[in-house]
Protein backbone atom coordinates (compact mmCIF):
# COMPACT_ATOMS: atom_id res chain seq x y z
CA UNK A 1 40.19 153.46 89.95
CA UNK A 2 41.45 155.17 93.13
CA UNK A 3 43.23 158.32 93.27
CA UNK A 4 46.18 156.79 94.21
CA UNK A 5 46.43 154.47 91.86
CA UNK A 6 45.61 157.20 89.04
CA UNK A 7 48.06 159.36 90.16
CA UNK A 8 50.69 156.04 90.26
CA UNK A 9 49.61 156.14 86.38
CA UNK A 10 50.52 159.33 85.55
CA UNK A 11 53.41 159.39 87.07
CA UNK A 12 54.77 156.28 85.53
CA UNK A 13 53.12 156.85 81.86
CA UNK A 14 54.66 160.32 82.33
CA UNK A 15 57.21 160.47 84.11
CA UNK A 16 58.58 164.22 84.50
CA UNK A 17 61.27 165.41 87.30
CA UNK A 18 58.87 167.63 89.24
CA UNK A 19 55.84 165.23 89.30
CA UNK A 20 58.56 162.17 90.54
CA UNK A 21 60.52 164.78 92.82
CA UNK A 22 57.02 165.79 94.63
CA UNK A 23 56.17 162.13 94.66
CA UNK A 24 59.51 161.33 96.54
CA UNK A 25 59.64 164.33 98.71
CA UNK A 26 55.71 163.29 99.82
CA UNK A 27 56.54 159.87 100.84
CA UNK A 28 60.13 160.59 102.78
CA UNK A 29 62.82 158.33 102.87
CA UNK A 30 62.53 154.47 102.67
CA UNK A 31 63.47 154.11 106.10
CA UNK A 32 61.19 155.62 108.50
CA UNK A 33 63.98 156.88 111.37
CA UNK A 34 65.88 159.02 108.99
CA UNK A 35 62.89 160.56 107.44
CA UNK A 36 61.44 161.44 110.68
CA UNK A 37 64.75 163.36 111.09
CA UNK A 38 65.34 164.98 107.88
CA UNK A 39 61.96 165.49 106.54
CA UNK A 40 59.35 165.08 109.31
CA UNK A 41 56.17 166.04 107.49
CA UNK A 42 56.25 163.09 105.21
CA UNK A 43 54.27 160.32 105.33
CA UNK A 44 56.82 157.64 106.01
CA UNK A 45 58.04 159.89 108.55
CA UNK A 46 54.70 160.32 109.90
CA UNK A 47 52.95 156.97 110.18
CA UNK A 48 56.04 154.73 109.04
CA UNK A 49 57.19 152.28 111.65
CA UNK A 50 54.47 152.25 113.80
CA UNK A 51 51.43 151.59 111.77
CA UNK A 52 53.48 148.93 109.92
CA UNK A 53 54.45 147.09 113.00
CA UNK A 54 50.66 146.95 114.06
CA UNK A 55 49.09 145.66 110.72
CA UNK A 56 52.18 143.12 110.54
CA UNK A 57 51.25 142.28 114.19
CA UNK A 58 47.77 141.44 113.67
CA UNK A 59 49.07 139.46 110.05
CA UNK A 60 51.07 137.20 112.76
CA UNK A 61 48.03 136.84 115.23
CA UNK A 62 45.86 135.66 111.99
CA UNK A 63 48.64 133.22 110.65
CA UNK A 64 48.88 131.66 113.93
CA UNK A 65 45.63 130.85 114.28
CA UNK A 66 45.51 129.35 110.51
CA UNK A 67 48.18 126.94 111.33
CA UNK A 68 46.91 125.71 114.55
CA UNK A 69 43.20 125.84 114.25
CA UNK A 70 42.82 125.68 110.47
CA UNK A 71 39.46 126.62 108.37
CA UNK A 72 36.90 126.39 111.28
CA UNK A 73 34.56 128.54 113.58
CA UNK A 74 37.53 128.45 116.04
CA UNK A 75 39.50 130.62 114.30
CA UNK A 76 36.55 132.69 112.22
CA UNK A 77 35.46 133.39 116.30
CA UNK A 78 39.36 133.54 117.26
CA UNK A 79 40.12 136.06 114.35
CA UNK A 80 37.76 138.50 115.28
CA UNK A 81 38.38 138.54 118.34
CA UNK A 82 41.75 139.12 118.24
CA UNK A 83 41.73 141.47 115.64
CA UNK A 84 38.81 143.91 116.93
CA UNK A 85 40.34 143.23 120.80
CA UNK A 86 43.63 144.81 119.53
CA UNK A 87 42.05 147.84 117.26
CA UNK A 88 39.54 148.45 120.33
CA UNK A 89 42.76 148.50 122.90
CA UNK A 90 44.59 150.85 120.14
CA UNK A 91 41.27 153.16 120.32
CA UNK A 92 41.16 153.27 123.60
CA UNK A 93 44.95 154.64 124.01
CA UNK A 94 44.68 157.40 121.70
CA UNK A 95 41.82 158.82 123.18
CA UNK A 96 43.18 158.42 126.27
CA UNK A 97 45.81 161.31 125.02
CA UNK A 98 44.57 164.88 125.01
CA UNK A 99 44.04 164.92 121.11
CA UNK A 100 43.26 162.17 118.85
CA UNK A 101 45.64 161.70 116.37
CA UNK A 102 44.62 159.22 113.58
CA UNK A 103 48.06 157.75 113.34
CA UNK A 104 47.53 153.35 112.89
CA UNK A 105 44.10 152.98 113.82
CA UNK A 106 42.28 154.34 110.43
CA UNK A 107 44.56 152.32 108.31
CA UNK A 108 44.17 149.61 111.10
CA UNK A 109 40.45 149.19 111.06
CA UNK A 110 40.45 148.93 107.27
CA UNK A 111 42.95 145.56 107.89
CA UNK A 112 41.15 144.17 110.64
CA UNK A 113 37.66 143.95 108.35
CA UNK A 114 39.92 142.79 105.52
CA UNK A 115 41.63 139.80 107.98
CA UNK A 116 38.05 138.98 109.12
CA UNK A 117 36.42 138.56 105.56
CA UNK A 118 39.55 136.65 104.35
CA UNK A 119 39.38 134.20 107.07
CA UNK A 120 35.36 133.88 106.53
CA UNK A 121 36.26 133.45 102.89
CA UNK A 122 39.03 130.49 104.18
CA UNK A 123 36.80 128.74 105.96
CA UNK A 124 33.78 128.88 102.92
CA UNK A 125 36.76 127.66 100.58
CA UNK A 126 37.12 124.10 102.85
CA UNK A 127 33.72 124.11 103.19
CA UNK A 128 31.80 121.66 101.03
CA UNK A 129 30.28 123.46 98.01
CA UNK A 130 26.41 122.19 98.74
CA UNK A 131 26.41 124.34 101.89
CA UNK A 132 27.53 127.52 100.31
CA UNK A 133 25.26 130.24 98.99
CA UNK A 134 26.39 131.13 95.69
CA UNK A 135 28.52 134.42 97.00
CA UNK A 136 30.39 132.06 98.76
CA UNK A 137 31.86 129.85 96.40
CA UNK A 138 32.67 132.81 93.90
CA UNK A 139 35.05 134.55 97.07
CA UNK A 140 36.23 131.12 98.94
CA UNK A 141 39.81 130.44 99.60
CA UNK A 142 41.02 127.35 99.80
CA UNK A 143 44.43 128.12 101.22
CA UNK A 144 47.12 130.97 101.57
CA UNK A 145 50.47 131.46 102.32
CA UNK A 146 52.21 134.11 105.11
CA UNK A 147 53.33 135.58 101.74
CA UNK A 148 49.67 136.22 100.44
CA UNK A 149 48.61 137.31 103.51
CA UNK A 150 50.82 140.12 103.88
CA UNK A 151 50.25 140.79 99.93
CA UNK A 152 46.98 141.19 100.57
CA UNK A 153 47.62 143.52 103.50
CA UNK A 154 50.11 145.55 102.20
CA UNK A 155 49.65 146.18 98.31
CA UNK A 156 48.38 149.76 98.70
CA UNK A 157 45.58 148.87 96.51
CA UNK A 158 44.54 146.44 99.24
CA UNK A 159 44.77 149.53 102.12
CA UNK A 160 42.26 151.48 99.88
């Protein structure tokens, strides 16, 4: 089990005021502008808006290319493309800036491999089952919805 998710446990098989307080006071308000104004070391504050907007970006870029190209090489080749083009351009900018801040793109890299491996696995899942290797079948996908694609991107569990 991950830390997080350990520390998740505790806090909701025990819940005590200080352990939910320090919890709450961690994260920073649900929305991302007023944290950044009344409690600016938090971590919605922090990496809120921004590194949502790019994963959710690169979800779009990946449905897209489901809809109009469906389970084929096209959009296996397409998908990574897309998805290591915009991490690489994201690189590129914050190095360009005096210090390297690891704001979107560490978060960011981990979504990118998991977009790439889910549309391998989408493509393997409309695939006929004599062609696959064994590893295939057991992780194809025969189909997903926008809604399971940002599930899958956004359940913390799936960030770790």
């Amino acid at each position: 089990p991950s830390p997080l998710s350990q520390f998740h446990a505790l806090v909701l098989a025990h819940p005590s005021e200080p352990a939910i307080t320090k919890w709450r006071s961690m994260l920073g308000l649900t929305k991302c502008y007023k944290a950044r104004e009344t409690q600016p070391d938090s971590i919605r504050a922090l990496y809120g808006l921004w590194g949502t907007l790019h994963c959710v970006s690169n979800v779009l870029i990946v449905w897209v290319l489901k809809r109009v190209f469906g389970p084929s090489n096209t959009t296996v080749v397409l998908t990574a493309s897309a998805t290591m083009l915009y991490l690489v351009v994201g690189y590129i900018l914050n190095t360009t800036v005096e210090v390297y801040d690891v704001l979107w793109t560490t978060p960011h890299s981990i979504h990118t491999m998991k977009l790439i491996g889910l549309i391998f696995d989408y493509k393997d899942g409309n695939t006929k089952p004599s062609e696959l290797t064994d590893d295939q079948k057991r992780h194809a996908v025969k189909d997903f919805s926008l809604l399971e694609l940002l599930a899958f991107n956004f359940t913390y569990t799936g960030g770790l």
